[in-house]
C-alpha atoms as a PDB file:
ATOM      1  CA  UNK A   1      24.918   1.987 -19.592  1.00  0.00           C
ATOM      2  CA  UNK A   2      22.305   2.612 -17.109  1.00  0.00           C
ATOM      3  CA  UNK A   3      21.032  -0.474 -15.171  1.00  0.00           C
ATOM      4  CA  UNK A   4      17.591  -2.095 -16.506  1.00  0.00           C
ATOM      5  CA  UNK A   5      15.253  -3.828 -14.348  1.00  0.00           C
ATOM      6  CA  UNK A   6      13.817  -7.201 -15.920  1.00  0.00           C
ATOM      7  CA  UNK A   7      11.134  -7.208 -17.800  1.00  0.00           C
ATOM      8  CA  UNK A   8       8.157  -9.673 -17.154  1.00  0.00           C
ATOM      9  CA  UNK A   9       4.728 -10.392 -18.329  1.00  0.00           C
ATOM     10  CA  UNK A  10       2.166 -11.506 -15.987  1.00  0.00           C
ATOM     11  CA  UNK A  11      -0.016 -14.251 -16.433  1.00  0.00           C
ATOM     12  CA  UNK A  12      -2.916 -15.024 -14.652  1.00  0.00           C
ATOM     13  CA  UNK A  13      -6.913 -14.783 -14.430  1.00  0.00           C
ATOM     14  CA  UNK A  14      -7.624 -13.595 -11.521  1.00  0.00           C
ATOM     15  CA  UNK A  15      -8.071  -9.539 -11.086  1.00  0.00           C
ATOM     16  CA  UNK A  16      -7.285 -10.435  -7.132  1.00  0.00           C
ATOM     17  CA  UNK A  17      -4.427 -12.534  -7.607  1.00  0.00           C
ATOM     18  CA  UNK A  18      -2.724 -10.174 -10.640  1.00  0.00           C
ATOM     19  CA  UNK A  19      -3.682  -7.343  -7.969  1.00  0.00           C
ATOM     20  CA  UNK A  20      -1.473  -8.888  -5.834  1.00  0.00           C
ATOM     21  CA  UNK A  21       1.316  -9.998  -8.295  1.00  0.00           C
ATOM     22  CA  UNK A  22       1.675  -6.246  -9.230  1.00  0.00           C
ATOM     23  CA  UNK A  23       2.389  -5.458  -6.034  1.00  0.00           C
ATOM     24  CA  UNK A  24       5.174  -7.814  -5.050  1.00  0.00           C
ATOM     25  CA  UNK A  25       6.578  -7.597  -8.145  1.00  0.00           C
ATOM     26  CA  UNK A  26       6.683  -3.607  -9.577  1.00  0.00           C
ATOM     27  CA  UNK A  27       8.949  -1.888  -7.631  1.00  0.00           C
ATOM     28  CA  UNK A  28      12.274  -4.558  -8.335  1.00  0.00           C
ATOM     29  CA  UNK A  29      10.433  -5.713 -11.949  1.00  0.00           C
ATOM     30  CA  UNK A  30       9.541  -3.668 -15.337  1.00  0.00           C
ATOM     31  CA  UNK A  31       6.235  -5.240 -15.512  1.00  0.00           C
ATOM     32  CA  UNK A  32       5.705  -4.827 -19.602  1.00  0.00           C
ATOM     33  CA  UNK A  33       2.455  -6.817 -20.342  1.00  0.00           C
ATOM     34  CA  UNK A  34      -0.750  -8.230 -17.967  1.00  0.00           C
ATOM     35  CA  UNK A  35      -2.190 -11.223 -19.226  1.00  0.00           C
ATOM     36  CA  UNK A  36      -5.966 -12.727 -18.216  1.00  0.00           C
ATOM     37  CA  UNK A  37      -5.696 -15.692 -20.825  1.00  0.00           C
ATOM     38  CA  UNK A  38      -3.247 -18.303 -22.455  1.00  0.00           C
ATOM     39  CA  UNK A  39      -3.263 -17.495 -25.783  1.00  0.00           C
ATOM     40  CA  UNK A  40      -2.343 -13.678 -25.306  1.00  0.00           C
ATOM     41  CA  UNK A  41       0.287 -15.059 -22.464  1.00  0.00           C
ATOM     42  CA  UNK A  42       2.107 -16.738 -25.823  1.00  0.00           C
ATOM     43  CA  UNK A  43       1.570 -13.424 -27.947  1.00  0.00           C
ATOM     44  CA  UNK A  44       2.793 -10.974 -25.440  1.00  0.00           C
ATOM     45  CA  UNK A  45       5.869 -12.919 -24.552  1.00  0.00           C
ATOM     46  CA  UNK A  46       6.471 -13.294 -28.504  1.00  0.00           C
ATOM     47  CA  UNK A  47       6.079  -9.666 -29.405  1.00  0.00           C
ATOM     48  CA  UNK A  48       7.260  -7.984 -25.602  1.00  0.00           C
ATOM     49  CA  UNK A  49      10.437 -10.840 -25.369  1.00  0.00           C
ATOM     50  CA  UNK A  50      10.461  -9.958 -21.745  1.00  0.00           C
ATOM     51  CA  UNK A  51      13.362 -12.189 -19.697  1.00  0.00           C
ATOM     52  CA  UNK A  52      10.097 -13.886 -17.153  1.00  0.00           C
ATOM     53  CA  UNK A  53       6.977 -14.750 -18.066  1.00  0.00           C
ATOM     54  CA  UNK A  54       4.752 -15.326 -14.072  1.00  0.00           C
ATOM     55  CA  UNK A  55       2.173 -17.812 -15.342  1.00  0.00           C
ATOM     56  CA  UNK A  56      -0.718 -19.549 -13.645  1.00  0.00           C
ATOM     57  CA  UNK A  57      -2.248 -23.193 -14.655  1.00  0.00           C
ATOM     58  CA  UNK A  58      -5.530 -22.600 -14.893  1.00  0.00           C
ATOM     59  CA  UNK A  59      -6.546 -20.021 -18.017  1.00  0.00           C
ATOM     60  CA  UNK A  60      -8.739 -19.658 -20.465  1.00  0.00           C
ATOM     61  CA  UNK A  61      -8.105 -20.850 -23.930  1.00  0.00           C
ATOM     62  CA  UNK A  62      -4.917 -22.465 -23.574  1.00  0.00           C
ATOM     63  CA  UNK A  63      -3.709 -23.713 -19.388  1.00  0.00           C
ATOM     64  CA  UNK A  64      -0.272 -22.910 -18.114  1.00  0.00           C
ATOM     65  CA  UNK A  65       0.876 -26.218 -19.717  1.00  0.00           C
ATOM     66  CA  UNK A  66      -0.070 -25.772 -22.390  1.00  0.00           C
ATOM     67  CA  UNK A  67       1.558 -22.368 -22.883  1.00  0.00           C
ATOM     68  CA  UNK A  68       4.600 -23.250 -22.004  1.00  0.00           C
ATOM     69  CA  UNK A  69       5.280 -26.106 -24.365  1.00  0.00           C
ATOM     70  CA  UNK A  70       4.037 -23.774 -26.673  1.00  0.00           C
ATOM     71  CA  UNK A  71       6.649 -21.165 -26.217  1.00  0.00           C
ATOM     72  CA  UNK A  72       9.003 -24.366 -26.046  1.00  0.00           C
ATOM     73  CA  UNK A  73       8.356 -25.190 -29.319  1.00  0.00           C
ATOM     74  CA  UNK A  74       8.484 -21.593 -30.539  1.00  0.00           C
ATOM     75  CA  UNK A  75      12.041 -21.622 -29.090  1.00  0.00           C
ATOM     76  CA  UNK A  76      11.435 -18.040 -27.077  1.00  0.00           C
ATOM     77  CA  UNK A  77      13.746 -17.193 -24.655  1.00  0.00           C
ATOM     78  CA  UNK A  78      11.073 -16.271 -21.676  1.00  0.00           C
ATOM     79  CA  UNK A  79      11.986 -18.135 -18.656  1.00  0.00           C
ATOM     80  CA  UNK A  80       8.830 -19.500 -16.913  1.00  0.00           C
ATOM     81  CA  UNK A  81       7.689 -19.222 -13.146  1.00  0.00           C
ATOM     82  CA  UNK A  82       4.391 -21.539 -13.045  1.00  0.00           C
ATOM     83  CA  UNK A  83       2.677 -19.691  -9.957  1.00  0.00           C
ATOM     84  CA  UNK A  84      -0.177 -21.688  -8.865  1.00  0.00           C
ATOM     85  CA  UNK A  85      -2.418 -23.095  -6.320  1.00  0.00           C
ATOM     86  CA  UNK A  86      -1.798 -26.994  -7.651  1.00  0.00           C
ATOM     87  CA  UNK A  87       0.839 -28.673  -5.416  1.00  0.00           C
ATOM     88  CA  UNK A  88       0.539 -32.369  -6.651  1.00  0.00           C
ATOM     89  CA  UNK A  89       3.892 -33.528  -8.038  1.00  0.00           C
ATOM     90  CA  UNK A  90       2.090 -34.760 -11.919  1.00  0.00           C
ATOM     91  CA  UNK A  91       1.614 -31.114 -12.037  1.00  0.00           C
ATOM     92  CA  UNK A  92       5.212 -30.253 -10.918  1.00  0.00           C
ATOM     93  CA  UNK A  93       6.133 -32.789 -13.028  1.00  0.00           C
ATOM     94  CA  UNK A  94       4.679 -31.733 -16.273  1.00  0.00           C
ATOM     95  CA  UNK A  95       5.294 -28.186 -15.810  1.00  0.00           C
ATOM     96  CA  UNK A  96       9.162 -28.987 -15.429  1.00  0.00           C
ATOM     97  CA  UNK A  97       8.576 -31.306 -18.750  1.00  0.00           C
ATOM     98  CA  UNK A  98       7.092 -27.991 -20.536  1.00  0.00           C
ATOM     99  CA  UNK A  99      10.538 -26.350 -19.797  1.00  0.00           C
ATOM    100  CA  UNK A 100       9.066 -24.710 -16.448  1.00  0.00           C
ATOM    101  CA  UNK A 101      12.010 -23.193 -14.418  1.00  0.00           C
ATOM    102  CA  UNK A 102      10.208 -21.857 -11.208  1.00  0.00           C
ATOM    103  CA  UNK A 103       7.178 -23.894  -9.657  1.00  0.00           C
ATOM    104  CA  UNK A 104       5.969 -21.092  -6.626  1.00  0.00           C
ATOM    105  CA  UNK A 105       2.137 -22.326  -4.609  1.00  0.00           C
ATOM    106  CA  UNK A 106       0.332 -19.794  -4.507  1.00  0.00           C
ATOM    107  CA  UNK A 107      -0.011 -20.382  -0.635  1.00  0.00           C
ATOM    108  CA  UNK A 108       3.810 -19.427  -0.481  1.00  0.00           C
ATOM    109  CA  UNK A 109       4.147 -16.759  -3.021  1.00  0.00           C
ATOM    110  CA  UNK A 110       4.891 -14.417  -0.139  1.00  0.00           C
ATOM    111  CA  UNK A 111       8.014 -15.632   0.740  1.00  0.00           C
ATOM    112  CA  UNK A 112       9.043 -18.085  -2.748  1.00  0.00           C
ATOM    113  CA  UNK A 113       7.990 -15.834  -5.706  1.00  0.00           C
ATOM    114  CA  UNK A 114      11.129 -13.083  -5.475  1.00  0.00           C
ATOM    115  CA  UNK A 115      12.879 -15.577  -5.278  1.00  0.00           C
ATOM    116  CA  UNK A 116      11.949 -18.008  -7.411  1.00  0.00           C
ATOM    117  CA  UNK A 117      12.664 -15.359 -10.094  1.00  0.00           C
ATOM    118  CA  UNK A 118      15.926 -14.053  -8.664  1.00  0.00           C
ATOM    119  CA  UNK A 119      16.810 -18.124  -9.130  1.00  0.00           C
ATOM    120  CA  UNK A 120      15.320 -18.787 -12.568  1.00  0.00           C
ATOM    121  CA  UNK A 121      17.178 -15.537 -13.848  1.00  0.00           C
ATOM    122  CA  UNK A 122      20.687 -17.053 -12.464  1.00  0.00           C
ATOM    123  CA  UNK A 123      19.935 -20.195 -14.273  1.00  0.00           C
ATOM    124  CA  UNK A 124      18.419 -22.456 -11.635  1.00  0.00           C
ATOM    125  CA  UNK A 125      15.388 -23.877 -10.986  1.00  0.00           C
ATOM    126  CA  UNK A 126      13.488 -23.366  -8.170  1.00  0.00           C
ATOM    127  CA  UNK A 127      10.687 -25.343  -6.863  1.00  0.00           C
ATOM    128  CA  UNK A 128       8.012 -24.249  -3.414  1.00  0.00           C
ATOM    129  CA  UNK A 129       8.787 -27.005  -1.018  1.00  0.00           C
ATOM    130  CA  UNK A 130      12.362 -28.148  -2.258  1.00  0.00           C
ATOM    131  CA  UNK A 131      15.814 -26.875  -2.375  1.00  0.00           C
ATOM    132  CA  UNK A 132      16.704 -25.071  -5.144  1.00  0.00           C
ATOM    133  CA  UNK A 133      19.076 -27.219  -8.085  1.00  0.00           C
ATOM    134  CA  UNK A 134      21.354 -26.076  -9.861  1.00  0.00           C
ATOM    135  CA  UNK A 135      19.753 -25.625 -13.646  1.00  0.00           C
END
């Protein structure tokens, strides 16, 4: 069976910042849906069941947050990495509560976000700023 890269959908606003996402992310990542809003973040991990969904807090129509409890509650199987500017620890906090696996800043997504998804996709959580625990 030949190998498969995973699949992830890409969640964020920002032409720049998904710019730059593509970039890091394409050649090690089958990249199988772009997303520049909540609500078609939840509808393109529903109908593309990719293994990681990269998802920013702030989007239109529904925030990071709130897309993640959503695909909580919809018992999916996407594992999120909440890639985002915010650093304060409510935010941490309630994006770990949505059933967040990977918190990367923004500021550190050079050096955090491979790895944050080589982590979440072992089953661990990984979080900018702290060690990695065991999931």
């Amino acid at each position: 069976m030949p190998f498969r890269k995973p699949q992830i959908v890409i969640a964020d606003d920002s032409d720049s910042m998904l710019r730059v996402i593509i970039r890091m992310l394409s050649t090690r990542f089958d990249l199988v849906g772009i997303c520049r809003n909540g609500e078609s973040a939840v509808q393109s991990v529903q109908e593309l069941c990719p293994q990681v969904l990269v998802l920013d807090i702030f989007m239109p129509i529904l925030d990071g947050i709130q897309v993640a409890r959503r695909l909580q509650a919809l018992n999916t199987t996407a594992i999120i990495v909440m890639l985002t500017g915010l650093e304060d620890q409510e935010y941490v906090d309630a994006a770990l509560a949505a059933g967040v696996k990977g918190y990367v800043f923004k500021r550190k997504m050079a050096a955090d976000l491979l790895e944050a998804i080589d982590k979440v996709l072992a089953g661990r959580t990984f979080l900018s700023g702290h060690e990695d625990r065991q999931g």
